[in-house]
Protein backbone atom coordinates (compact mmCIF):
# COMPACT_ATOMS: atom_id res chain seq x y z
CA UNK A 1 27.46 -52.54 20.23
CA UNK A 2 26.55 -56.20 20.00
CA UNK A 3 26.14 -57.57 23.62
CA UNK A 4 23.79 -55.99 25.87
CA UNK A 5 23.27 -57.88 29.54
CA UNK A 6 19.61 -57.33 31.15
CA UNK A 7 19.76 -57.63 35.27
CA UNK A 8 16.83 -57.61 37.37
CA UNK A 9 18.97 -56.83 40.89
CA UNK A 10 18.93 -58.86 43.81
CA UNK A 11 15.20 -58.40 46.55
CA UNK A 12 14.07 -59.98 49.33
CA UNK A 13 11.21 -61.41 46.54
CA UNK A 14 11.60 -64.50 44.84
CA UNK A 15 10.40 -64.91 40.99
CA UNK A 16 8.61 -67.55 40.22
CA UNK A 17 8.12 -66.58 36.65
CA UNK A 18 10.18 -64.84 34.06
CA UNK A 19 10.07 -61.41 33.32
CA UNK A 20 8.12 -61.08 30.36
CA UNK A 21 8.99 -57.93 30.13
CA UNK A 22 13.10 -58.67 29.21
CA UNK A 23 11.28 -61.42 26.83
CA UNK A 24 10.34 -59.26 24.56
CA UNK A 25 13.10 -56.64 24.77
CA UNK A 26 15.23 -59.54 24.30
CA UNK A 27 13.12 -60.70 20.83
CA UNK A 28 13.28 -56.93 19.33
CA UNK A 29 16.78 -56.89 19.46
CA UNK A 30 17.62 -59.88 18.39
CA UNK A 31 15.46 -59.03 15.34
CA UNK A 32 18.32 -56.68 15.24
CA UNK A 33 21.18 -58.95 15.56
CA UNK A 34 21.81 -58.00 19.15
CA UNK A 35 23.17 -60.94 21.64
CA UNK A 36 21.03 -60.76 24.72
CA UNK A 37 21.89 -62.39 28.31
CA UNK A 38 19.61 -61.84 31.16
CA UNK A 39 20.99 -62.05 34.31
CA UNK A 40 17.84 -62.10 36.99
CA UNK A 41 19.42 -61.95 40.64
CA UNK A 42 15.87 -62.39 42.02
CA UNK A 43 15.16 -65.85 40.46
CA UNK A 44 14.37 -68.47 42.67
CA UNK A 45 17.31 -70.71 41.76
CA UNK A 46 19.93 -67.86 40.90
CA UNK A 47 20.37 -65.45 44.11
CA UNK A 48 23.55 -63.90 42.06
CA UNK A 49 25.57 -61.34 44.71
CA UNK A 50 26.31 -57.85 42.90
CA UNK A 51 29.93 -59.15 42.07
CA UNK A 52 28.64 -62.45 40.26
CA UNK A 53 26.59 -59.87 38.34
CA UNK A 54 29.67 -57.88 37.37
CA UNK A 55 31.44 -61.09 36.88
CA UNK A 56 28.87 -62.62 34.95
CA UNK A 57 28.94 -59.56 32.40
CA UNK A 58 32.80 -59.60 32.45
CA UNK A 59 32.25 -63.20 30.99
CA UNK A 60 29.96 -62.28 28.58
CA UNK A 61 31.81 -59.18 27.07
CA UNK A 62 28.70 -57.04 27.40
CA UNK A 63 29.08 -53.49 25.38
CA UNK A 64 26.29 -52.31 27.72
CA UNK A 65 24.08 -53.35 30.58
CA UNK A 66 20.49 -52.79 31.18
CA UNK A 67 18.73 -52.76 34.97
CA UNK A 68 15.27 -52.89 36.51
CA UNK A 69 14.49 -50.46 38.62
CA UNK A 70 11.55 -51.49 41.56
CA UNK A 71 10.59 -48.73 43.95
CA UNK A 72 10.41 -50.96 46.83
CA UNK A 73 14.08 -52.01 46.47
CA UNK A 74 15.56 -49.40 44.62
CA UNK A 75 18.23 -48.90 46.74
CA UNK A 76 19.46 -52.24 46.08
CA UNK A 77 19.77 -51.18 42.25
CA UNK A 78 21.52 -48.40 43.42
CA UNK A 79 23.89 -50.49 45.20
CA UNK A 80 24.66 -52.68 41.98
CA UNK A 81 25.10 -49.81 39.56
CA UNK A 82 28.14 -48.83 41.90
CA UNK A 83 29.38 -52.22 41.15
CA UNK A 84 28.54 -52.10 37.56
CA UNK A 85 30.28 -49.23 36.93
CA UNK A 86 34.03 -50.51 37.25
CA UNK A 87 32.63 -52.56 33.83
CA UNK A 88 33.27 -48.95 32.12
CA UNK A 89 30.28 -49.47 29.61
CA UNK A 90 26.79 -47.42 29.59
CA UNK A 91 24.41 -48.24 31.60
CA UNK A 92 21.03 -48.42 30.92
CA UNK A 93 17.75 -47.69 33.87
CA UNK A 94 14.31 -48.89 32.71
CA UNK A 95 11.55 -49.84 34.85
CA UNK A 96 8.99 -48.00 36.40
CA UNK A 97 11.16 -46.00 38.95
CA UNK A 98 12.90 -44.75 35.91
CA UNK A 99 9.88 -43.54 34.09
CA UNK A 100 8.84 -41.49 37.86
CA UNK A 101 12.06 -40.47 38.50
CA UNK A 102 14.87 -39.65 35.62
CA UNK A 103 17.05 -37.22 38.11
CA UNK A 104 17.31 -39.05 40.72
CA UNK A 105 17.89 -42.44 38.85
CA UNK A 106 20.75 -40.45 36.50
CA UNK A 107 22.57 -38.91 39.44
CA UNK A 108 23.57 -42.24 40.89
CA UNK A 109 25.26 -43.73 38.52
CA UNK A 110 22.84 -44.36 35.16
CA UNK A 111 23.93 -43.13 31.99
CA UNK A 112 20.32 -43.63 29.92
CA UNK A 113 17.42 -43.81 31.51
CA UNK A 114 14.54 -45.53 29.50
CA UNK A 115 11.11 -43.71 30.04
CA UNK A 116 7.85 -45.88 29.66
CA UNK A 117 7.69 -49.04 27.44
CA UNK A 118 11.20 -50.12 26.02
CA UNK A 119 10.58 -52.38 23.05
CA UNK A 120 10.90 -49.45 20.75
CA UNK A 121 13.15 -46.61 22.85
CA UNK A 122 15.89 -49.60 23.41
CA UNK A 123 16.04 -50.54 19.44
CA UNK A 124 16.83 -46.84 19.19
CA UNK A 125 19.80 -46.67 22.00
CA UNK A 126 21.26 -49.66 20.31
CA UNK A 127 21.35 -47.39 17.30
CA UNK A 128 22.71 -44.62 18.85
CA UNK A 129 25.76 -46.35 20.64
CA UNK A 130 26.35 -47.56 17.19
CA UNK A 131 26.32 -44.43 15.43
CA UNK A 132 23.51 -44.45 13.61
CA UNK A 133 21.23 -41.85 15.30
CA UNK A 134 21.74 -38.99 17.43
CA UNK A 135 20.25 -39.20 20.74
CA UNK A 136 18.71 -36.08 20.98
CA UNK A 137 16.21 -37.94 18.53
CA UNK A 138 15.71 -40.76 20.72
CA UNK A 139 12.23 -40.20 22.52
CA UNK A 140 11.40 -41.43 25.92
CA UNK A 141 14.69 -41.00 27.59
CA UNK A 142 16.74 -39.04 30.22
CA UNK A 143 20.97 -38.82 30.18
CA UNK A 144 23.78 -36.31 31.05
CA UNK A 145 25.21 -34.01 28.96
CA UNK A 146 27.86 -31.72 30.00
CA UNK A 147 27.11 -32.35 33.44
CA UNK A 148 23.19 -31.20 32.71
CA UNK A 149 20.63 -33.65 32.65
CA UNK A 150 18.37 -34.42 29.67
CA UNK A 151 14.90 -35.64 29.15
CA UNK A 152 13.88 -36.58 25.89
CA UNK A 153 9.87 -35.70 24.45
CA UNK A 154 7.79 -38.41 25.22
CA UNK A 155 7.38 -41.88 23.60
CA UNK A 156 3.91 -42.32 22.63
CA UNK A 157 2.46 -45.87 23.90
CA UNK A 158 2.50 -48.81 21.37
CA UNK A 159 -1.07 -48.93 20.12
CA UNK A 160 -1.30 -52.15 18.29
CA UNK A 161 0.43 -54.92 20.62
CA UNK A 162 0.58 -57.42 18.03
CA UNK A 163 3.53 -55.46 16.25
CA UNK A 164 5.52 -56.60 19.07
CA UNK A 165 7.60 -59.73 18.20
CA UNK A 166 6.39 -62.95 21.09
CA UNK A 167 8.76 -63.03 24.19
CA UNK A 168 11.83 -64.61 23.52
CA UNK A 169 11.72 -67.27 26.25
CA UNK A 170 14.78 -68.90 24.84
CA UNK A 171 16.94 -65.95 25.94
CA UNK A 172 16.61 -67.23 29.69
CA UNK A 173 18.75 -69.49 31.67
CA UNK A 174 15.94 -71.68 32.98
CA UNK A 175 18.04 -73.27 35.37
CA UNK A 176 17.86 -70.24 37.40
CA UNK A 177 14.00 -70.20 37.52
CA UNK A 178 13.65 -74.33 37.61
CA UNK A 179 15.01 -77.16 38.66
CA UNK A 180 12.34 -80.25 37.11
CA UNK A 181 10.15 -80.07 34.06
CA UNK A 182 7.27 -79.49 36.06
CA UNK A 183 8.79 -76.44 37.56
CA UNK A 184 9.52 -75.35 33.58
CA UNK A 185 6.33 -75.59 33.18
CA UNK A 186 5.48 -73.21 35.78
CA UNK A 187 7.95 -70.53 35.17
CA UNK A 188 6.57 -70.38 31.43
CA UNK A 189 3.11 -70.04 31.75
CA UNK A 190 3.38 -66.73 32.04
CA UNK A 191 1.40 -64.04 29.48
CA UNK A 192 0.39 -60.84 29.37
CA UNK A 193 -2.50 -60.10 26.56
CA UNK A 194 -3.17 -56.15 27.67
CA UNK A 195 -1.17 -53.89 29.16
CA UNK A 196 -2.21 -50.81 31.09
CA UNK A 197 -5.72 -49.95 33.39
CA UNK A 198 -8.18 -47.32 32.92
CA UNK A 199 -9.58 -47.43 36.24
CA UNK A 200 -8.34 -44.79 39.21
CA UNK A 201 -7.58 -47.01 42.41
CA UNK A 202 -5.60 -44.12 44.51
CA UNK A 203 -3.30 -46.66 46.08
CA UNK A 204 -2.40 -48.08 42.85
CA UNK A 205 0.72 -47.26 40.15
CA UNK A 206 -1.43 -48.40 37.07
CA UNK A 207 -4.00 -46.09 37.41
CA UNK A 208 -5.47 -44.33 34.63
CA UNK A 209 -2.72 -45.95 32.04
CA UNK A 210 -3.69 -46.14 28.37
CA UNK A 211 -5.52 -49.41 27.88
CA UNK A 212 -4.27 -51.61 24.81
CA UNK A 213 -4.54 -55.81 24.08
CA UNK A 214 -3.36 -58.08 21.83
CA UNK A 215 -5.59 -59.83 19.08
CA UNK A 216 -7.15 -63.23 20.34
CA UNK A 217 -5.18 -64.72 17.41
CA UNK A 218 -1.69 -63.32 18.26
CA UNK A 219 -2.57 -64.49 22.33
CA UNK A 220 -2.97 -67.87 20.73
CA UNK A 221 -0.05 -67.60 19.12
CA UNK A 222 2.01 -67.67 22.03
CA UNK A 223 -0.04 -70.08 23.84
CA UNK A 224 0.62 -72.61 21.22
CA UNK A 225 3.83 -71.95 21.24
CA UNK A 226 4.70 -72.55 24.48
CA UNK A 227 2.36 -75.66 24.72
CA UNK A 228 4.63 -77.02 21.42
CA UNK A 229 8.05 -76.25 23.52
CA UNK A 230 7.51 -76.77 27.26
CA UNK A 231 4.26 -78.87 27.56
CA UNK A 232 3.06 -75.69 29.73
CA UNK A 233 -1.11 -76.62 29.89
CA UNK A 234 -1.62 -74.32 32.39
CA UNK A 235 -1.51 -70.58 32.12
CA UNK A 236 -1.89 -67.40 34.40
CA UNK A 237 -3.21 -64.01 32.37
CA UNK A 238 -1.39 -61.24 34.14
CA UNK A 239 -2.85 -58.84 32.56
CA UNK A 240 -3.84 -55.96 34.95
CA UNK A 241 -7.18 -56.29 34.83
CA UNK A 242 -8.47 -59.08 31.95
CA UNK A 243 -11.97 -57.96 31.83
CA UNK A 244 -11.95 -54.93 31.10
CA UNK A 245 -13.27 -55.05 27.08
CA UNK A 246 -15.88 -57.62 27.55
CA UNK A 247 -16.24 -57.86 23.81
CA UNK A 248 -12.41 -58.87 23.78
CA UNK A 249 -12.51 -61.01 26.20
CA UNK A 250 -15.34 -63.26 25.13
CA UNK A 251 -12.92 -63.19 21.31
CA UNK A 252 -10.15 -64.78 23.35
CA UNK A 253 -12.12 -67.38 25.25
CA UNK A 254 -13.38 -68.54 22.04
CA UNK A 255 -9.69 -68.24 20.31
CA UNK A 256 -8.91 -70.58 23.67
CA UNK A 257 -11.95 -73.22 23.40
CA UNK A 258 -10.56 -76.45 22.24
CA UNK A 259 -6.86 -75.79 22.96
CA UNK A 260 -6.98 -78.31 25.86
CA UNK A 261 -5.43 -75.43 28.09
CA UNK A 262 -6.30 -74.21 31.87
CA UNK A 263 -5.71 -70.26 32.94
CA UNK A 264 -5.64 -68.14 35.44
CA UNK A 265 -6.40 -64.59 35.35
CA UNK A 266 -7.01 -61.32 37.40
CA UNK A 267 -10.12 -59.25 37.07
CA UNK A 268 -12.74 -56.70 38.94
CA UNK A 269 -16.01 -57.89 40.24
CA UNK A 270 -18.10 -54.94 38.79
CA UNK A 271 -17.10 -55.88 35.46
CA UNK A 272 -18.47 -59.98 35.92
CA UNK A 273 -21.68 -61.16 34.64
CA UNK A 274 -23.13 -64.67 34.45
CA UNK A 275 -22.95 -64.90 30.70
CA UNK A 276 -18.90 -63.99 30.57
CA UNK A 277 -17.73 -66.00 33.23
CA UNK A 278 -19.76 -68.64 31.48
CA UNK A 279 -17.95 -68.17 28.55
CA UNK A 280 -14.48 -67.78 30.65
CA UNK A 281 -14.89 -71.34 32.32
CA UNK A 282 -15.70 -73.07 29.21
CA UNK A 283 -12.65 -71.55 27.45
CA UNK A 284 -10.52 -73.46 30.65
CA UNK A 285 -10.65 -70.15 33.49
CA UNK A 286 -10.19 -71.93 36.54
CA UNK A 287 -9.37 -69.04 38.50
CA UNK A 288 -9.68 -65.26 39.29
CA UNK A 289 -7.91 -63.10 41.21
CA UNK A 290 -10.06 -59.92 42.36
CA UNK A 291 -9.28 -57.00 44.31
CA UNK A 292 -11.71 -56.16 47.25
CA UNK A 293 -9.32 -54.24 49.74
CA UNK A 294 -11.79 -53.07 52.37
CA UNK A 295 -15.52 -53.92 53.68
CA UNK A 296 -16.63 -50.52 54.21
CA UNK A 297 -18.08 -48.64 51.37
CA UNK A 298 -16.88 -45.46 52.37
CA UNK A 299 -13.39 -46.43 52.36
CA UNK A 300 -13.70 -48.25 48.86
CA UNK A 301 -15.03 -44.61 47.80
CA UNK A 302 -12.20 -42.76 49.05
CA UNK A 303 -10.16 -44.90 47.06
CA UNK A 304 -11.90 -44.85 44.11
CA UNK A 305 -12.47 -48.65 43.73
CA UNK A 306 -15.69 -48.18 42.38
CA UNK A 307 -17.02 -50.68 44.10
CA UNK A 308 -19.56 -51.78 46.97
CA UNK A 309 -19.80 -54.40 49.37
CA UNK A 310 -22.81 -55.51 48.56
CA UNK A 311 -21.50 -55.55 44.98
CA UNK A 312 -18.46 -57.84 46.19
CA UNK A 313 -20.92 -59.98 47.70
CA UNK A 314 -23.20 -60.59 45.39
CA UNK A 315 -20.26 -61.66 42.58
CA UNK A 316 -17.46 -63.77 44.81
CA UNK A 317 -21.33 -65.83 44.99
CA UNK A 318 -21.59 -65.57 41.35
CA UNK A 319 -18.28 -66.80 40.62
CA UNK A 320 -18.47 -69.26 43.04
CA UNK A 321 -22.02 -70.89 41.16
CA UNK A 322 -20.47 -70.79 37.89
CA UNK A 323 -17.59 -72.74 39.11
CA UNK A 324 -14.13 -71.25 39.17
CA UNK A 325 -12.39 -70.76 41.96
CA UNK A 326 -11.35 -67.46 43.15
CA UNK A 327 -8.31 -65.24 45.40
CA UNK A 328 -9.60 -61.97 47.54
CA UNK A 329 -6.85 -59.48 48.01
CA UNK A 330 -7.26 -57.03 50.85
CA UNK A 331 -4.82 -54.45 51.97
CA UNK A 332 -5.08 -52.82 55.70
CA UNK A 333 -3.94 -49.31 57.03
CA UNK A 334 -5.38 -46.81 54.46
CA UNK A 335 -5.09 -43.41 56.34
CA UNK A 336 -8.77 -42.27 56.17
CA UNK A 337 -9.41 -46.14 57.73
CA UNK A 338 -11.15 -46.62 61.02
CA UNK A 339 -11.88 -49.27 63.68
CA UNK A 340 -15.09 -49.75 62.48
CA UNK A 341 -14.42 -49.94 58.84
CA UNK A 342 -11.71 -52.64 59.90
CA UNK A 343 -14.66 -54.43 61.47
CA UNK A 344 -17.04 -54.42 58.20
CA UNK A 345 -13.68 -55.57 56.53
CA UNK A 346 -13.53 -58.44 58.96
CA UNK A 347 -17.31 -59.03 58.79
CA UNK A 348 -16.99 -59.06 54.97
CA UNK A 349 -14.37 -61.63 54.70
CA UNK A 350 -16.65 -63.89 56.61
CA UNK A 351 -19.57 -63.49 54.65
CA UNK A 352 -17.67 -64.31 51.29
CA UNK A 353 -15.85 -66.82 53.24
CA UNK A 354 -17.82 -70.14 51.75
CA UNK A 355 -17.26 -68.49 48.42
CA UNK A 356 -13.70 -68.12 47.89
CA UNK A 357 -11.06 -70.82 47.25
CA UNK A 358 -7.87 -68.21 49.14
CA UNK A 359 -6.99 -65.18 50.25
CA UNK A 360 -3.99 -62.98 48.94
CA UNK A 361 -2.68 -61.38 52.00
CA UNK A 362 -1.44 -57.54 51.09
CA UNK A 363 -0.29 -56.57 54.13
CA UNK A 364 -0.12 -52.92 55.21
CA UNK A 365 -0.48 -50.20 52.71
CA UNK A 366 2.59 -49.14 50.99
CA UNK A 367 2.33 -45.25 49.45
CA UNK A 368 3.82 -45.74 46.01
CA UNK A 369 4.93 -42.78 43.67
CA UNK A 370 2.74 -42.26 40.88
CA UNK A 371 -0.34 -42.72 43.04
CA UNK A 372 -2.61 -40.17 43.90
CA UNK A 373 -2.91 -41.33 47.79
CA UNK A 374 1.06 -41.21 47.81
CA UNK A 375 0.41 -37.78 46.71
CA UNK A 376 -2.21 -36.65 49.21
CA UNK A 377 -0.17 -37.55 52.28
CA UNK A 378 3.19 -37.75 51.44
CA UNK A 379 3.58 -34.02 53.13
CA UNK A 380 1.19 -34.71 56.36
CA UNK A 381 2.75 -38.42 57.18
CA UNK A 382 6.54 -37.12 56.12
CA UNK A 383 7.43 -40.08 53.69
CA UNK A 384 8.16 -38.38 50.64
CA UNK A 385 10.98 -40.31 48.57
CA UNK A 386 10.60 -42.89 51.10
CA UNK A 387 12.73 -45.49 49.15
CA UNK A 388 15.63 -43.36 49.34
CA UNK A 389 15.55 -43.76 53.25
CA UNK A 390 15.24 -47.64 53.32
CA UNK A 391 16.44 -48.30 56.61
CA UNK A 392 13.16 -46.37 58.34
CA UNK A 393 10.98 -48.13 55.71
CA UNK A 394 11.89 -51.71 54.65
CA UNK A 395 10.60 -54.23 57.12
CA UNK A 396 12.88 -57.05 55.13
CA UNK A 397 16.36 -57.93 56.67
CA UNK A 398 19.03 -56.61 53.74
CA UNK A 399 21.64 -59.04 54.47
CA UNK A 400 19.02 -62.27 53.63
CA UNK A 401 18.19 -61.30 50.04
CA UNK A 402 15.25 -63.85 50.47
CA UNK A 403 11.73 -63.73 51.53
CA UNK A 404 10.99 -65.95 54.65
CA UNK A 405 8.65 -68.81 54.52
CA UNK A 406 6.62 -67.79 57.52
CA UNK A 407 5.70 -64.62 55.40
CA UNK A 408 3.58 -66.78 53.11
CA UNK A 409 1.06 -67.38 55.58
CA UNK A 410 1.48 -65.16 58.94
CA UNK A 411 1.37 -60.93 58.51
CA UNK A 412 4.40 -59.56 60.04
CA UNK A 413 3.63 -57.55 62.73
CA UNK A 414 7.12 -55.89 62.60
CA UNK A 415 5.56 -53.11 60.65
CA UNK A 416 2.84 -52.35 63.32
CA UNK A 417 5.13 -52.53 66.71
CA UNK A 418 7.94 -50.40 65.35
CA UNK A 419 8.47 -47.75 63.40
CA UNK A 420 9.96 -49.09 60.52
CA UNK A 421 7.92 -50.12 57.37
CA UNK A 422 4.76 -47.91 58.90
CA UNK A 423 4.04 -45.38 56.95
CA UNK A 424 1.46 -43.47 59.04
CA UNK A 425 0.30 -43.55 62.18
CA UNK A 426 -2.53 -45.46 63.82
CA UNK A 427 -3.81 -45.71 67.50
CA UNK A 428 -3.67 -48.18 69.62
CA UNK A 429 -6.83 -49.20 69.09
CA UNK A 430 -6.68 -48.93 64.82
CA UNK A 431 -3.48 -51.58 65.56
CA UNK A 432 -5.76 -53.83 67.54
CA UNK A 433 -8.08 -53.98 64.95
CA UNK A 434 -5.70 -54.26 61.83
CA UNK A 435 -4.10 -57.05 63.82
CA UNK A 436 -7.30 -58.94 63.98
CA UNK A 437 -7.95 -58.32 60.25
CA UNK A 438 -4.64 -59.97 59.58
CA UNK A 439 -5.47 -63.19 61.93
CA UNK A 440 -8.94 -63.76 60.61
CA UNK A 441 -7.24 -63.91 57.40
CA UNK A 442 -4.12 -65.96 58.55
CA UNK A 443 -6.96 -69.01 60.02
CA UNK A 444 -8.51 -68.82 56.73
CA UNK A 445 -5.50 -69.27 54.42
CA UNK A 446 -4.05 -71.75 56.57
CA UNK A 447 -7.39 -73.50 56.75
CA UNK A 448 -7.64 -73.87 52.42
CA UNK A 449 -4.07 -75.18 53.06
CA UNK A 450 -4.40 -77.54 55.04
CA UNK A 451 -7.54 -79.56 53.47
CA UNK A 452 -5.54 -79.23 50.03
CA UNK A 453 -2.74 -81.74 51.78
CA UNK A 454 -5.34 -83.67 53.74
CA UNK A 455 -5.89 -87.20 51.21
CA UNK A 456 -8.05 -88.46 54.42
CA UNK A 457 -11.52 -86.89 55.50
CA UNK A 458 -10.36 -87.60 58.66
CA UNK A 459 -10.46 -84.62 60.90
CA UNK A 460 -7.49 -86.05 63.25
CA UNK A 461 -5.13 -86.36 60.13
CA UNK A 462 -6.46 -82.87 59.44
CA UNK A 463 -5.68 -81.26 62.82
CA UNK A 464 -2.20 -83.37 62.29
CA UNK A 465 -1.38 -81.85 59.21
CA UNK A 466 -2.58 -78.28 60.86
CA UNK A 467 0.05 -78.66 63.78
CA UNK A 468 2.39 -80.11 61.80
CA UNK A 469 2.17 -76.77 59.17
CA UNK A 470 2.30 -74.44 62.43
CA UNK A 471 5.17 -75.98 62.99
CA UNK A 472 6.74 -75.51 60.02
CA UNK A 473 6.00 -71.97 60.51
CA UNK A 474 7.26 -70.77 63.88
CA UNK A 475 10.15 -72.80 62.92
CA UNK A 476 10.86 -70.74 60.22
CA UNK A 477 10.32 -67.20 61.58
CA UNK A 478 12.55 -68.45 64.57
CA UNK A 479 15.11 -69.33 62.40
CA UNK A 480 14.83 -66.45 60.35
CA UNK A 481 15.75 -64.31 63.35
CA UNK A 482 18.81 -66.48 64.74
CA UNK A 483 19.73 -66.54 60.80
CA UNK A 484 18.32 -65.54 57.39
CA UNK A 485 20.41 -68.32 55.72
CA UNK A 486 19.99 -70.91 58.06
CA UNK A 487 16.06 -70.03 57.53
CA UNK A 488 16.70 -70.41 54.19
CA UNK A 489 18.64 -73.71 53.99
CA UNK A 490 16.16 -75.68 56.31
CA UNK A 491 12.87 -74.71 56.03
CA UNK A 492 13.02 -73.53 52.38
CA UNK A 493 13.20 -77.22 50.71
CA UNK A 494 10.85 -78.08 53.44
CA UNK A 495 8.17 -76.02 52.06
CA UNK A 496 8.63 -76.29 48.27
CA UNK A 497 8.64 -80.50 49.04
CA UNK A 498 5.06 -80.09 50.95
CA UNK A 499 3.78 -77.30 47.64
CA UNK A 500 4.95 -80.51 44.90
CA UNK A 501 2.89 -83.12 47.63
CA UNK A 502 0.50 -84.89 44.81
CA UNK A 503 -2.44 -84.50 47.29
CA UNK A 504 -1.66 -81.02 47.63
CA UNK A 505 -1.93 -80.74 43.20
CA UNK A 506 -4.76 -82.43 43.34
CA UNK A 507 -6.83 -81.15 45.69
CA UNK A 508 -5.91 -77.23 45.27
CA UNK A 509 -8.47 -75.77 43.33
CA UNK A 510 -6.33 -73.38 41.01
């Protein structure tokens, strides 16, 4: 084997990044002398059909092919691995999905399925389709044998991150992901510098997963390196959580001081104190993203967020002194949810209101494997393997293999007056109230929007520019129903012209 293709299948998501995660999958086996391509059918600039895929590894004479699989589009995967199969070379499953669900992912099609984290487990496939090691000593994988399926013992996490060779970012077509240097920019300023969460959120798939990071002098590494090839001066963290080893954290902003950089990052309010986000801004934070999810104490218990409004309060403020900006993310429809806990939700956002710089807008809960709230209900509400029954579940039109514009700043309500893409049930009265959750969200986005593109204090060229946005909306969720693609064509450049609008740079606060 010399030629492996790596294929992140078509969504209804667009990515505005690269997958880190094929970056450094891709570096490890080059290390190995292994000709990577990665196909990403998701990109923003790419939109590759399943037969362009096939096509595309026809042309590049791969010996194998590797593919993501995402729970919330699985069957999409599934779809392409039909098509892949006429290529009459193994095919490999990795992804999270994978990791849950090695049966079901083998029995459709998969011939190795990659448990948990693949920088090591793929080095040893490539040495197994080459003869040099039998797979039954290959750890962290599933595959057939005589009909029967395999799974493999465990692969132990990789404890010390800097072993890892950096992302190859040269092993992606970048004219999928960008179309201007600016945009290059963009799509590389990417990094991950931890992986895993220790912390027991019930609606979330990282919970409880062994907590690692990277050295603040192999994080610099990277940064430089990217700075030296693409100009990027402007970073997001994605760690999970970046806060969560304080003493780590204030290493890297001082690795970062003086490298003339600005970063974004993701963190938990509980774990913020004066002093660190101190040091954070003068190492060039200019932004956190911070999960709050509901208003009402009990609710945050019975998820485990170990958290408080009061707590919430009290830091968005903090935050907000020390001078970065900062994104909420809430998330409506938790089962043990009521009317009233919607309410100190809605009363919450407006007390934090003159704190925050934007509001990440979740939408309705999704019950993901893995999760312990998936497990608790997934009997009483009758969703179990959900993903498998898309049609009753997906809310996204499967024909448009895009995500609308009018879904950047309105909630679909799709998923509240039908049946489809609710996952349990909620009176009249709980829909009432998630609906005005959603609006009193909607106003405020649209409201951080809009003064970002206003250059005038005038507040007629503001109300202008408010109307004129609206517009821009309804226009797109009409089109979107007549036709996905005509959606797509119009209102699409539209929207990326108005997010490059200098006034708009400028003014944004992250």
């Amino acid at each position: 084997m010399k030629r492996l293709a790596l294929i992140q299948p078509n969504s209804a998501f667009v990515s505005e990044s690269i997958p880190l995660g094929f970056g450094w999958i891709a570096a490890v086996l080059k290390n190995k002398g292994i000709e990577v391509k990665i196909i990403d059918a998701s990109a923003a600039y790419s939109r590759y059909s399943d037969d362009d895929i096939v096509r595309l590894c026809k042309e590049f004479n791969a010996d194998a092919v590797g593919v993501v699989f995402m729970t919330s589009h699985v069957y999409k995967a599934y779809d392409l691995v039909k098509k892949l199969s006429e290529l009459k070379v193994p095919i490999i499953g990795g992804g999270y999905h994978v990791t849950k669900f090695p049966n079901e992912v083998l029995s459709r099609g998969v011939d190795i399925g990659m448990m948990g984290e693949a920088e090591v487990t793929i080095t040893e496939i490539v040495d197994y389709l080459n003869g040099k090691m039998k797979i039954e000593d290959v750890k962290g994988i599933s595959y057939k044998k005589d009909n029967e399926i395999i799974i493999n013992p465990p692969r132990p996490l990789i404890q010390n991150l800097d072993d890892l060779p950096l992302p190859d970012r040269e092993a992606f077509n970048l004219s999928d992901f960008a179309r201007s240097e600016k945009e290059i920019k963009n799509v590389m300023s990417t990094l991950i510098t931890s992986r895993g969460c220790p912390f027991e959120c019930s609606f979330c798939a990282s919970q409880k997963t062994g907590y690692r990071f990277r050295s603040a002098d192999n994080v610099l590494k990277e940064i430089r390196q990217v700075k030296e090839k693409y100009g990027t001066r402007n970073f997001y963290l994605v760690d999970d959580t970046i806060n969560v080893h304080r003493k780590r954290l204030i290493e890297l902003c001082e690795a970062l001081k003086g490298e003339d950089i600005v970063w974004r990052c993701n963190g938990r309010f509980d774990l913020m104190d004066e002093e660190l986000l101190i040091k954070m801004k003068e190492a060039g934070c200019i932004h956190i993203s911070l999960g709050v999810e509901s208003g009402d104490d009990e609710v945050l218990k019975r998820m485990h967020k170990k958290l408080t409004a009061n707590i919430i309060r009290e830091k968005a403020k903090l935050i907000h002194d020390v001078g970065i900006s900062q994104t909420l993310n809430f998330m409506f429809g938790f089962p043990f949810e009521t009317p009233e806990s919607i309410e100190k939700t809605i009363q919450l956002i407006k007390d934090i209101e003159p704190y925050i710089t934007d509001i990440q807008r979740a939408g309705l809960l999704i019950p993901f494997p893995g999760t312990t709230l998936y497990e608790e209900f997934k009997t009483q509400y009758n969703y179990d393997q959900w993903w498998l029954r898309p049609e009753d579940f997906m809310t996204e039109v499967r024909e448009s293999d895009h995500r609308p514009i009018f879904k950047k700043f309105l909630f679909d309500d799709l998923g509240l007056i039908n049946e489809k893409g609710k996952f349990f049930e909620y009176s009249d009265e709980m829909i009432k109230k998630i609906k005005k959750g959603m609006r009193t969200i909607d106003h405020i986005v649209m409201k951080r929007k809009v003064h970002a593109l206003n250059f005038t204090k005038s507040k007629f060229v503001e109300k202008a520019i408010y109307m004129a946005m609206l517009g821009m909306i309804y226009s797109s969720k009409g089109l979107y129903n007549l036709n996905p693609n005509i959606e797509r064509k119009v209102i699409h450049p539209l929207y990326y012209s108005v997010r490059r609008n200098k006034y708009y740079l400028k003014n944004r606060t992250y």
